[in-house]
PDB file of N, CA and C in Angstrom:
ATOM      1  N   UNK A   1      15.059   0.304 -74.575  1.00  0.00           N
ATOM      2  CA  UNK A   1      15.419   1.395 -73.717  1.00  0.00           C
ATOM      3  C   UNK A   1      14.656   1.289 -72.399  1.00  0.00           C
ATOM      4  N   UNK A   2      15.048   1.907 -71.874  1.00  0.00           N
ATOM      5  CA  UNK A   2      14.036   2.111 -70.030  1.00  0.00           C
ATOM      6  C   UNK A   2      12.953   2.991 -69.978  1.00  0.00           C
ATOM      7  N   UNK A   3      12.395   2.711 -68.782  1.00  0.00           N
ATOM      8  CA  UNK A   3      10.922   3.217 -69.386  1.00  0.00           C
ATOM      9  C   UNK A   3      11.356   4.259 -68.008  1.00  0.00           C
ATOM     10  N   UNK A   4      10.165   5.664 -67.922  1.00  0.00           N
ATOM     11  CA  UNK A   4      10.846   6.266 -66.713  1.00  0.00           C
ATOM     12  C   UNK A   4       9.697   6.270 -65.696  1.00  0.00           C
ATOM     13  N   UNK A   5      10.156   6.652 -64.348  1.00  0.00           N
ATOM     14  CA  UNK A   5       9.146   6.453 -63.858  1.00  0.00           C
ATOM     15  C   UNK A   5       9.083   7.933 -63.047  1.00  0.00           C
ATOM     16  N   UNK A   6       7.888   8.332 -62.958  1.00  0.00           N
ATOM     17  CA  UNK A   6       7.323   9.375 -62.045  1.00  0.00           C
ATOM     18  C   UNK A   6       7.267   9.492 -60.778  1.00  0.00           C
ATOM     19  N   UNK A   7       8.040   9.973 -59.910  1.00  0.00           N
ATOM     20  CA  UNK A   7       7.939   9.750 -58.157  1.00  0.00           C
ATOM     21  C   UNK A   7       7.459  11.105 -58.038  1.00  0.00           C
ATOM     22  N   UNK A   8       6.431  11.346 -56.821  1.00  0.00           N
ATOM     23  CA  UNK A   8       5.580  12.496 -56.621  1.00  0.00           C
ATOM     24  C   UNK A   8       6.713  12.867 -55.138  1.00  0.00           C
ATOM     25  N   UNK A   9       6.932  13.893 -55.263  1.00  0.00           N
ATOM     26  CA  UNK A   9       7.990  14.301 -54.010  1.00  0.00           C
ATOM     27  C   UNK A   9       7.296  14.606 -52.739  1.00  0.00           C
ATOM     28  N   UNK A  10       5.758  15.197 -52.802  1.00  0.00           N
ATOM     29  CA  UNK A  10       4.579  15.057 -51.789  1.00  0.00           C
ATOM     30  C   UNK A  10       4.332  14.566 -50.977  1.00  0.00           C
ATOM     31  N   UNK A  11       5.047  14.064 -49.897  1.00  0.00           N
ATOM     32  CA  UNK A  11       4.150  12.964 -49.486  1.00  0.00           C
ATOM     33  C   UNK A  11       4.557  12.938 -47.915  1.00  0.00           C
ATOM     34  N   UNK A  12       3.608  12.566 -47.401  1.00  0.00           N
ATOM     35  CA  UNK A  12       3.248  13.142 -46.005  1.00  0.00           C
ATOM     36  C   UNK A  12       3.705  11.590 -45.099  1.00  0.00           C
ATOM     37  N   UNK A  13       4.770  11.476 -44.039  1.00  0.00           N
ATOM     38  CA  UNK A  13       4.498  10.389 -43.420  1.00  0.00           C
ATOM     39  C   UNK A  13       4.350  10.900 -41.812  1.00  0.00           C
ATOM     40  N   UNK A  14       3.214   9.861 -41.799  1.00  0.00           N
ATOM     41  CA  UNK A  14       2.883  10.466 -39.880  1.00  0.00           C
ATOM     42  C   UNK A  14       3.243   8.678 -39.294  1.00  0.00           C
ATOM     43  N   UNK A  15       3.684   9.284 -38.192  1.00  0.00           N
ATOM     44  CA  UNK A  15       4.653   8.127 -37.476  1.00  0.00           C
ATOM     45  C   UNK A  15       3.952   8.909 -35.722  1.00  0.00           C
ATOM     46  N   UNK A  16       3.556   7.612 -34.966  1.00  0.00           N
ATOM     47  CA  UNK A  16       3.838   7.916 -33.299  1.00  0.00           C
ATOM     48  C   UNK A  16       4.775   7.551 -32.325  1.00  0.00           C
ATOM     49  N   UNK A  17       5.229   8.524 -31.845  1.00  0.00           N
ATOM     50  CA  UNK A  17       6.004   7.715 -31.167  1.00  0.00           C
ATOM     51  C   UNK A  17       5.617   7.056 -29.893  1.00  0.00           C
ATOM     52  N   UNK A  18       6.209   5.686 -29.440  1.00  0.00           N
ATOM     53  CA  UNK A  18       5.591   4.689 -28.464  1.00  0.00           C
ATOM     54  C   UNK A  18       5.791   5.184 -26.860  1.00  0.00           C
ATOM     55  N   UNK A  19       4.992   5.013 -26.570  1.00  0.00           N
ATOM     56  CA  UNK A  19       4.765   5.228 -25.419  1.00  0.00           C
ATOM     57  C   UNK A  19       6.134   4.985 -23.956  1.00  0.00           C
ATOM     58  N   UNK A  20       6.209   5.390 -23.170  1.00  0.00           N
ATOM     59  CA  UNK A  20       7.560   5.053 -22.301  1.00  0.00           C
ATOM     60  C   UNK A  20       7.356   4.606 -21.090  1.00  0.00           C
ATOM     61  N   UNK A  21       7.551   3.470 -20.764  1.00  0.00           N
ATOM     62  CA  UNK A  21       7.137   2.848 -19.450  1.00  0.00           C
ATOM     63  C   UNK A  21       8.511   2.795 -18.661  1.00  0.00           C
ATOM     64  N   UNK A  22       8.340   3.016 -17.464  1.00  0.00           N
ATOM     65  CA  UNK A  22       9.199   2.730 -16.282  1.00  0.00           C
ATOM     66  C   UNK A  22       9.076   1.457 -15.198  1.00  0.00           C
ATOM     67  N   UNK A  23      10.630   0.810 -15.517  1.00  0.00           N
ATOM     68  CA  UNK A  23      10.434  -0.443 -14.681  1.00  0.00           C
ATOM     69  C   UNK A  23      11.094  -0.194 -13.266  1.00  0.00           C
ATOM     70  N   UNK A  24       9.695  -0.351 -12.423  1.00  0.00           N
ATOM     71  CA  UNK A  24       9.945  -0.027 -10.849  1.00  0.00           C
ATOM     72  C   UNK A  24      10.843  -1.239 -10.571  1.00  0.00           C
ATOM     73  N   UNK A  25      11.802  -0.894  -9.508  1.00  0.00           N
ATOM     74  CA  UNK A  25      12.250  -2.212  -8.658  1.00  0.00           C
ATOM     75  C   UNK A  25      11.626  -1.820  -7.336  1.00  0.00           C
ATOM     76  N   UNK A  26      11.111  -2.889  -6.553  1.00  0.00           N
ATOM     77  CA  UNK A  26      10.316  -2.972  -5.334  1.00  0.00           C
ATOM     78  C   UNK A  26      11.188  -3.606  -4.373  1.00  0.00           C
ATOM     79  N   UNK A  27      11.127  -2.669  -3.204  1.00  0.00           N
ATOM     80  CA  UNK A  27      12.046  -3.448  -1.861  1.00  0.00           C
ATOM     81  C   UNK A  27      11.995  -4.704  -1.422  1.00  0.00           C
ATOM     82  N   UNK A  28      12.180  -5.128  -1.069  1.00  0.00           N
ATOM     83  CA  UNK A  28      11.716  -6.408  -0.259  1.00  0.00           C
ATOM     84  C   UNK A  28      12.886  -6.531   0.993  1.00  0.00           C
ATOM     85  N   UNK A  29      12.996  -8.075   2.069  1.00  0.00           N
ATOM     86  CA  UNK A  29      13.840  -7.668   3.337  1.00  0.00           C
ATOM     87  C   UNK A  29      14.547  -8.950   2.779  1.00  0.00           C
ATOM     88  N   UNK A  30      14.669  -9.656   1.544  1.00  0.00           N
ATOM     89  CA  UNK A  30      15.360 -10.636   1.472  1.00  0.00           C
ATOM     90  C   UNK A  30      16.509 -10.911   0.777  1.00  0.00           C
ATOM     91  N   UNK A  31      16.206 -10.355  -0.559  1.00  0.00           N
ATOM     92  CA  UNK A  31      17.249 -10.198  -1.440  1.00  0.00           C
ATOM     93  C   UNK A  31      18.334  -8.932  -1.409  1.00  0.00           C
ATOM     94  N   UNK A  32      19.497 -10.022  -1.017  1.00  0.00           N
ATOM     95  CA  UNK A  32      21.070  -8.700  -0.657  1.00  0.00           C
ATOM     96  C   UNK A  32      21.340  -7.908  -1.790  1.00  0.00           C
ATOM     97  N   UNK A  33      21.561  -6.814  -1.660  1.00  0.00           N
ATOM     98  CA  UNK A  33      22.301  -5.531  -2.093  1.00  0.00           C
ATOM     99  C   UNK A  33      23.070  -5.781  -3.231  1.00  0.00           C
ATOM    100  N   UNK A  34      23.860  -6.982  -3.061  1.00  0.00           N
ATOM    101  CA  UNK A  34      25.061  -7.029  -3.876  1.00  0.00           C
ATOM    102  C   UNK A  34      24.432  -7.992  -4.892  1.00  0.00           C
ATOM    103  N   UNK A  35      23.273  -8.389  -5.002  1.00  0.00           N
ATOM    104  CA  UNK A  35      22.792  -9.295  -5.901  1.00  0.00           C
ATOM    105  C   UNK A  35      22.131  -7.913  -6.623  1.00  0.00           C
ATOM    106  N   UNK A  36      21.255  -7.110  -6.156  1.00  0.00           N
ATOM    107  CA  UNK A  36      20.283  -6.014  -6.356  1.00  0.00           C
ATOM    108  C   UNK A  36      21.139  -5.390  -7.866  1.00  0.00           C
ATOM    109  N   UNK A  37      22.433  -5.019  -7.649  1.00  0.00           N
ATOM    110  CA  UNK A  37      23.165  -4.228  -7.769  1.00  0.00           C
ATOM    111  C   UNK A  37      23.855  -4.865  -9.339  1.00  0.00           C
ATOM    112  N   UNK A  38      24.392  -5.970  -9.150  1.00  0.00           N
ATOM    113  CA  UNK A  38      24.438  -7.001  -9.979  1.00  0.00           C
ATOM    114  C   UNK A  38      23.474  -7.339 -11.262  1.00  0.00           C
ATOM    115  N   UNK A  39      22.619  -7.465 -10.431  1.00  0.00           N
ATOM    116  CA  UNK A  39      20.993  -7.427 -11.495  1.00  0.00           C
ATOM    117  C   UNK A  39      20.816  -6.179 -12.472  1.00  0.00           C
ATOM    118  N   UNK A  40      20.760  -4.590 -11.734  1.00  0.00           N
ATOM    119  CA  UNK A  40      20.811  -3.578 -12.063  1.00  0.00           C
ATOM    120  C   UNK A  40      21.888  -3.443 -13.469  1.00  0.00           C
ATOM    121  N   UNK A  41      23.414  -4.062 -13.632  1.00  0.00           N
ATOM    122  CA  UNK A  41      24.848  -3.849 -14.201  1.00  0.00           C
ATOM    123  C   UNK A  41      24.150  -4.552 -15.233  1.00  0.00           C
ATOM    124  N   UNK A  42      24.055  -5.792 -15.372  1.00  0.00           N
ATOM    125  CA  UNK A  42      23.802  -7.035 -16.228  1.00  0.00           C
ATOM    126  C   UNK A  42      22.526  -7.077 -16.952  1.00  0.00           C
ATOM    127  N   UNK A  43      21.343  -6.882 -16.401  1.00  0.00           N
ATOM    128  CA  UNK A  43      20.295  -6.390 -17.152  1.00  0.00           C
ATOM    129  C   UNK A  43      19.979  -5.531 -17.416  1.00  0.00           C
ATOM    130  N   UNK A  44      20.158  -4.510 -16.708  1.00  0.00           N
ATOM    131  CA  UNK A  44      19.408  -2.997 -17.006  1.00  0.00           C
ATOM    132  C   UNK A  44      20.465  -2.128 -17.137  1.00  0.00           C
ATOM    133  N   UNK A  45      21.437  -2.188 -17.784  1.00  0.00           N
ATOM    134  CA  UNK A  45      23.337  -1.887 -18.029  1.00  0.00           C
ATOM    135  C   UNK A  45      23.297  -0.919 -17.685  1.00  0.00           C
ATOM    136  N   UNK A  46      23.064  -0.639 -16.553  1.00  0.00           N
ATOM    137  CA  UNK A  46      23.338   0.266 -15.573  1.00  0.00           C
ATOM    138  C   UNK A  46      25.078   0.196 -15.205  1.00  0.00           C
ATOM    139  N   UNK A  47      25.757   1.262 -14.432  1.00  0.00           N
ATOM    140  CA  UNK A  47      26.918   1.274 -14.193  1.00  0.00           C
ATOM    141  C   UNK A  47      27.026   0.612 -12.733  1.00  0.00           C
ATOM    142  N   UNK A  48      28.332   0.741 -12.105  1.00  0.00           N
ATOM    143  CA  UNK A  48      28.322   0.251 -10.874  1.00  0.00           C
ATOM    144  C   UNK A  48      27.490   1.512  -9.873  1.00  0.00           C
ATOM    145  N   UNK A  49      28.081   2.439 -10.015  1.00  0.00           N
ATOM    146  CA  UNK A  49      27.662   3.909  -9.283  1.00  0.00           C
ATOM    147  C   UNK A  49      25.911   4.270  -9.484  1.00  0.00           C
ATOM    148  N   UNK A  50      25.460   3.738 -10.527  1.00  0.00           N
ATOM    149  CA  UNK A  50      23.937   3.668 -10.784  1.00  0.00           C
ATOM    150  C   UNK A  50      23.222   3.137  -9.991  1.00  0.00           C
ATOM    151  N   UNK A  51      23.835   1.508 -10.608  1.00  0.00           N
ATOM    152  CA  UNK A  51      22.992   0.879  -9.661  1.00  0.00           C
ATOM    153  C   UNK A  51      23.279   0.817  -8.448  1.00  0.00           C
ATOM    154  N   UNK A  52      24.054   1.577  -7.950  1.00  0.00           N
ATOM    155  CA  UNK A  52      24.183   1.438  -6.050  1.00  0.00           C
ATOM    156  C   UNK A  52      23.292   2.673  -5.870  1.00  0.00           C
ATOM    157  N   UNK A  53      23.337   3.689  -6.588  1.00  0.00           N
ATOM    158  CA  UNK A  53      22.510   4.249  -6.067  1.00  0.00           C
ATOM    159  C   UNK A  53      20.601   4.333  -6.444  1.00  0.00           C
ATOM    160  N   UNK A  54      20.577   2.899  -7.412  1.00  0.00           N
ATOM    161  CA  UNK A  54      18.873   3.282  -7.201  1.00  0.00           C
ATOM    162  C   UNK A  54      18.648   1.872  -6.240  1.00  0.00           C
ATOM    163  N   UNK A  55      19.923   1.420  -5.523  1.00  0.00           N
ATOM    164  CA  UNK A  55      19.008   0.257  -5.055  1.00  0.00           C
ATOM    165  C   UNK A  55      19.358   1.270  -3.319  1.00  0.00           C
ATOM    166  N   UNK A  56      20.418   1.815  -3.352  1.00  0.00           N
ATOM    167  CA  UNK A  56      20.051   2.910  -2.037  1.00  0.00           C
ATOM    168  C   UNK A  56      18.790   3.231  -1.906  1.00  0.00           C
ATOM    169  N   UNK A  57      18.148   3.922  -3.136  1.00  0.00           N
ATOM    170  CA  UNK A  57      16.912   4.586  -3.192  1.00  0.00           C
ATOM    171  C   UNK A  57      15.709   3.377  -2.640  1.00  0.00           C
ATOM    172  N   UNK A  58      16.074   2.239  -3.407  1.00  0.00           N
ATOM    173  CA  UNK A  58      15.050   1.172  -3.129  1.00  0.00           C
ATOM    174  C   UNK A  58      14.855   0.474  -1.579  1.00  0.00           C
ATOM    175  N   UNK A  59      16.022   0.725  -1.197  1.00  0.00           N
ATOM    176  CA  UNK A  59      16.231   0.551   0.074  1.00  0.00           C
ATOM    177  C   UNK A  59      15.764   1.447   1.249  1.00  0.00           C
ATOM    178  N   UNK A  60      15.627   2.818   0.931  1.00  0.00           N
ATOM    179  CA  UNK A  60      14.927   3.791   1.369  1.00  0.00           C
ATOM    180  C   UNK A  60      13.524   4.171   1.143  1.00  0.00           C
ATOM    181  N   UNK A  61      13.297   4.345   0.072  1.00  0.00           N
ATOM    182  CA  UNK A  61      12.151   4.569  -0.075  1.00  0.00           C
ATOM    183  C   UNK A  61      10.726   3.306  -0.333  1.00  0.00           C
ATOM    184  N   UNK A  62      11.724   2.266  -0.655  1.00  0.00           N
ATOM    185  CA  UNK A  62      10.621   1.344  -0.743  1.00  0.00           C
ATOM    186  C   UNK A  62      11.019   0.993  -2.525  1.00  0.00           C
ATOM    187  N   UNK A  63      11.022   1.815  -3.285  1.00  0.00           N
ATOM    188  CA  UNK A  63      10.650   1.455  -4.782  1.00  0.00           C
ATOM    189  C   UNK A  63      11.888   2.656  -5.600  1.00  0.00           C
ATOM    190  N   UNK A  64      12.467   2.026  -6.574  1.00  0.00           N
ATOM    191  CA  UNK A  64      13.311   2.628  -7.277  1.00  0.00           C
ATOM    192  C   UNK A  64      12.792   2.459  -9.042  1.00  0.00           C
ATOM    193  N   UNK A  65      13.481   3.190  -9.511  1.00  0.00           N
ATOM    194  CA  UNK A  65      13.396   3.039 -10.875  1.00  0.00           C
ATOM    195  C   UNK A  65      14.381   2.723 -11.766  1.00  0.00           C
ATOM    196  N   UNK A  66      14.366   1.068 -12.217  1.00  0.00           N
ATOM    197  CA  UNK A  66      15.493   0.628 -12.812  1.00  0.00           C
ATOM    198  C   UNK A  66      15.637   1.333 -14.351  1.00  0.00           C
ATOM    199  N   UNK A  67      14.888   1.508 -15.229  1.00  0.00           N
ATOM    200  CA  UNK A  67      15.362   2.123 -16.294  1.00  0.00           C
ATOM    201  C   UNK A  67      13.584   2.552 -16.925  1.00  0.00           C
ATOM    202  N   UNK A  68      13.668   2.924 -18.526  1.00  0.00           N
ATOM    203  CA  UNK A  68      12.532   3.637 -18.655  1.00  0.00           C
ATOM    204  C   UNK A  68      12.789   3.115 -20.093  1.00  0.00           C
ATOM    205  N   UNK A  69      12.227   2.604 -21.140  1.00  0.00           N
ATOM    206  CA  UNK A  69      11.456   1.403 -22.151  1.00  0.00           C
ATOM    207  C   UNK A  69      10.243   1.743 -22.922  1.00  0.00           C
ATOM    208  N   UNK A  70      10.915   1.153 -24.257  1.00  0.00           N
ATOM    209  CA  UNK A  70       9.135   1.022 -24.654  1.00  0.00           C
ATOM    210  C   UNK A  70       8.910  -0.086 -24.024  1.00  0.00           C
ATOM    211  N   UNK A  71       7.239  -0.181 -24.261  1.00  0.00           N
ATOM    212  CA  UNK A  71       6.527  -1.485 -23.726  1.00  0.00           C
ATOM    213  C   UNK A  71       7.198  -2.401 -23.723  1.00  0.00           C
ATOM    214  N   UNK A  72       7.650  -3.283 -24.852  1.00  0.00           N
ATOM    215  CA  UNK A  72       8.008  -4.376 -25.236  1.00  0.00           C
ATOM    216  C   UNK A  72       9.435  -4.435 -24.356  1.00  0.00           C
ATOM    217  N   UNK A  73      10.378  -3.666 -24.490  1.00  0.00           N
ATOM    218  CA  UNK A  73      11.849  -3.525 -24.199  1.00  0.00           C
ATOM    219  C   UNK A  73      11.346  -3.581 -22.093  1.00  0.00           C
ATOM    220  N   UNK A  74      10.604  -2.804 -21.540  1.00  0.00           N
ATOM    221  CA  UNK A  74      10.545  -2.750 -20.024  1.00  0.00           C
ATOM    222  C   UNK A  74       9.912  -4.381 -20.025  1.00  0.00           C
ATOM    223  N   UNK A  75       8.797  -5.229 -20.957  1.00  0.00           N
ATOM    224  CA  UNK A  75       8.397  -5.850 -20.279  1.00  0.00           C
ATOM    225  C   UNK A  75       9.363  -7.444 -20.537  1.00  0.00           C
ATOM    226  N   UNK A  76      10.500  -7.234 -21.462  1.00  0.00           N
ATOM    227  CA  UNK A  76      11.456  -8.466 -21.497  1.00  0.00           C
ATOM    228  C   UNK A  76      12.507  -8.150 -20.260  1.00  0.00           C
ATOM    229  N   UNK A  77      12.688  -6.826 -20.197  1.00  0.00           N
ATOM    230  CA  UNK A  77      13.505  -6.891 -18.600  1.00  0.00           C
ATOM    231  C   UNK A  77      12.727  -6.851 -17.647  1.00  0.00           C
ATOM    232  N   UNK A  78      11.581  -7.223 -17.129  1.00  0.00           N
ATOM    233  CA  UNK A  78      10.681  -7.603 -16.267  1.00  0.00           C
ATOM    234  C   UNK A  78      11.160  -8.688 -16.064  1.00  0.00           C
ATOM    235  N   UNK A  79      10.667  -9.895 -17.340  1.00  0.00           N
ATOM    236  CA  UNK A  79      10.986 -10.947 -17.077  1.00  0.00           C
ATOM    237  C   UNK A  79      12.171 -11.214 -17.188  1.00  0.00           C
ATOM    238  N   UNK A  80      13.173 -10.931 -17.400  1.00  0.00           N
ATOM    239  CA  UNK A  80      14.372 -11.747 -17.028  1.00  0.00           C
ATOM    240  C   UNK A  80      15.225 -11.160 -15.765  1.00  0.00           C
ATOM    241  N   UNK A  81      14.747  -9.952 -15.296  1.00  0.00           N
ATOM    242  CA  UNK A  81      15.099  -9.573 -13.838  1.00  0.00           C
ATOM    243  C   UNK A  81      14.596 -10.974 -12.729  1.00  0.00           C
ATOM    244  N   UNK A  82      12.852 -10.951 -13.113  1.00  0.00           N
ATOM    245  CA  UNK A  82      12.227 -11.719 -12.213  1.00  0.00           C
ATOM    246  C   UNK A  82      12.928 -13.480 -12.098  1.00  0.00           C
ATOM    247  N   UNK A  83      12.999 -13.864 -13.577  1.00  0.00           N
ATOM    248  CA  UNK A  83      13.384 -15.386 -13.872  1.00  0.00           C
ATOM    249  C   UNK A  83      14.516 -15.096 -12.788  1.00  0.00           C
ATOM    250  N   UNK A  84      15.946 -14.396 -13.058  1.00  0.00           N
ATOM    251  CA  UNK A  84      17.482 -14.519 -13.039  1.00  0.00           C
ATOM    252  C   UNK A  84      17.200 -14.451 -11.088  1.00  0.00           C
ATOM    253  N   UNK A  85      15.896 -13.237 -10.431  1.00  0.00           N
ATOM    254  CA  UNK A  85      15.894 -13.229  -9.151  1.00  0.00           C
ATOM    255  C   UNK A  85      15.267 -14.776  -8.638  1.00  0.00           C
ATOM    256  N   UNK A  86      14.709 -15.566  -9.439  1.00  0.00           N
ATOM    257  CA  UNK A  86      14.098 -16.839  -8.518  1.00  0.00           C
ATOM    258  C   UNK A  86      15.245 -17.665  -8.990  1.00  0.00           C
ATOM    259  N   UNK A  87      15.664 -17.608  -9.875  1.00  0.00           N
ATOM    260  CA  UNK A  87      16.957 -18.785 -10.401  1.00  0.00           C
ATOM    261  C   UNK A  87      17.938 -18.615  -9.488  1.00  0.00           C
ATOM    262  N   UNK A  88      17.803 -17.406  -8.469  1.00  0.00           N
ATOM    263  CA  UNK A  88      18.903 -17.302  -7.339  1.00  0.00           C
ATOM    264  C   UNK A  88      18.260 -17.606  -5.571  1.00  0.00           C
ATOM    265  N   UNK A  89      17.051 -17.579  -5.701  1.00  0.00           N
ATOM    266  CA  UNK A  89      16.245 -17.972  -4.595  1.00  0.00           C
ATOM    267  C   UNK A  89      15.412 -16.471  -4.066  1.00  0.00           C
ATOM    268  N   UNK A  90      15.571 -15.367  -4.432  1.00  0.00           N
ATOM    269  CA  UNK A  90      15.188 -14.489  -4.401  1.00  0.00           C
ATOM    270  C   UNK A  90      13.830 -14.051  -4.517  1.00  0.00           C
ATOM    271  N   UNK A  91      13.236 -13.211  -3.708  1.00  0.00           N
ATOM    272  CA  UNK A  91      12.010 -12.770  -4.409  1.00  0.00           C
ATOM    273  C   UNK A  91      11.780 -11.142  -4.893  1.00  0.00           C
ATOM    274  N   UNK A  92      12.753 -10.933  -5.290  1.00  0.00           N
ATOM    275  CA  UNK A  92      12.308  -9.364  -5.887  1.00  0.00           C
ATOM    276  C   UNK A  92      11.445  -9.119  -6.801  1.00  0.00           C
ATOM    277  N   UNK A  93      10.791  -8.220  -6.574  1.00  0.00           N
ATOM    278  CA  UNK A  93       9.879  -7.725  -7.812  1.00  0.00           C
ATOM    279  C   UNK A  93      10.170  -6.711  -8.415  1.00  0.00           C
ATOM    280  N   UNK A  94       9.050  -6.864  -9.402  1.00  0.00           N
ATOM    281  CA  UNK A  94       9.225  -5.707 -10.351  1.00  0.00           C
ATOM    282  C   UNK A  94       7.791  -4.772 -10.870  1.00  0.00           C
ATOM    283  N   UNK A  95       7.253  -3.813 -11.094  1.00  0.00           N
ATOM    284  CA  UNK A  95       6.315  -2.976 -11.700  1.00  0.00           C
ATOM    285  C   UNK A  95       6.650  -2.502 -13.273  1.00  0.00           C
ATOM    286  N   UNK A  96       5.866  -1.922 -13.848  1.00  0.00           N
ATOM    287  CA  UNK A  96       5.836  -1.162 -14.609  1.00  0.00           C
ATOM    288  C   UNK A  96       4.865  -0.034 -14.406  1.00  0.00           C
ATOM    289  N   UNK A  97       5.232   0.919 -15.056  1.00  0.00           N
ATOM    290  CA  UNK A  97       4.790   2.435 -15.055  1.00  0.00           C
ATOM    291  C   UNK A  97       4.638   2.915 -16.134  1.00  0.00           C
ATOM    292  N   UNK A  98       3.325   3.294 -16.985  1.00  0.00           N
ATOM    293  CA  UNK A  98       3.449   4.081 -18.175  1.00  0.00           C
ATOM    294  C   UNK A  98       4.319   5.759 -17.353  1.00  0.00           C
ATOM    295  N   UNK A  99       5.160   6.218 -18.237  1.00  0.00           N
ATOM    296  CA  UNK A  99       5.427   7.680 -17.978  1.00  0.00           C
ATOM    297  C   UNK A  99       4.705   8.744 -18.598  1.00  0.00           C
TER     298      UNK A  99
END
């Protein structure tokens, strides 16, 4: 026969949740709009109407905010914003921001 087993229904789980970083995009006078914008759709799946308007912003103010990440998730679209901007001759940058 089967033997039974005792589960205690008690039981406490504590979980944190991770922290949320924001990946800045930084102006620069070299890299065009329509690449900016592009970048924004494809990596950071932003819409068309999005990303025109945070690279407006970037264009104005200096610094926009492409999307908002845990650590790990902002700092793989770091790098493949940065790789995909020099694989095009570009120099855009990028930040991060704990929020």
């Amino acid at each position: 026969m089967g033997t039974q087993l005792a589960v205690e229904d008690n039981v406490t789980v504590r979980f944190t949740i991770p922290n949320k970083y924001k990946v800045i995009l930084l102006n620069d006078d070299q890299t065009p709009m329509e690449f900016v914008v592009e970048l924004l759709c494809v990596i950071f799946n932003k819409s068309i109407s999005e990303a025109e308007h945070i690279t407006l912003e970037v264009h104005n103010t200096g610094r926009g905010i492409a999307g908002i990440y845990t650590y790990e998730v902002a700092e793989q679209k770091v790098h493949e914003a940065i790789a995909a901007s020099r694989a095009h001759g570009f120099p855009l940058s990028f930040e991060m921001e704990e929020e």
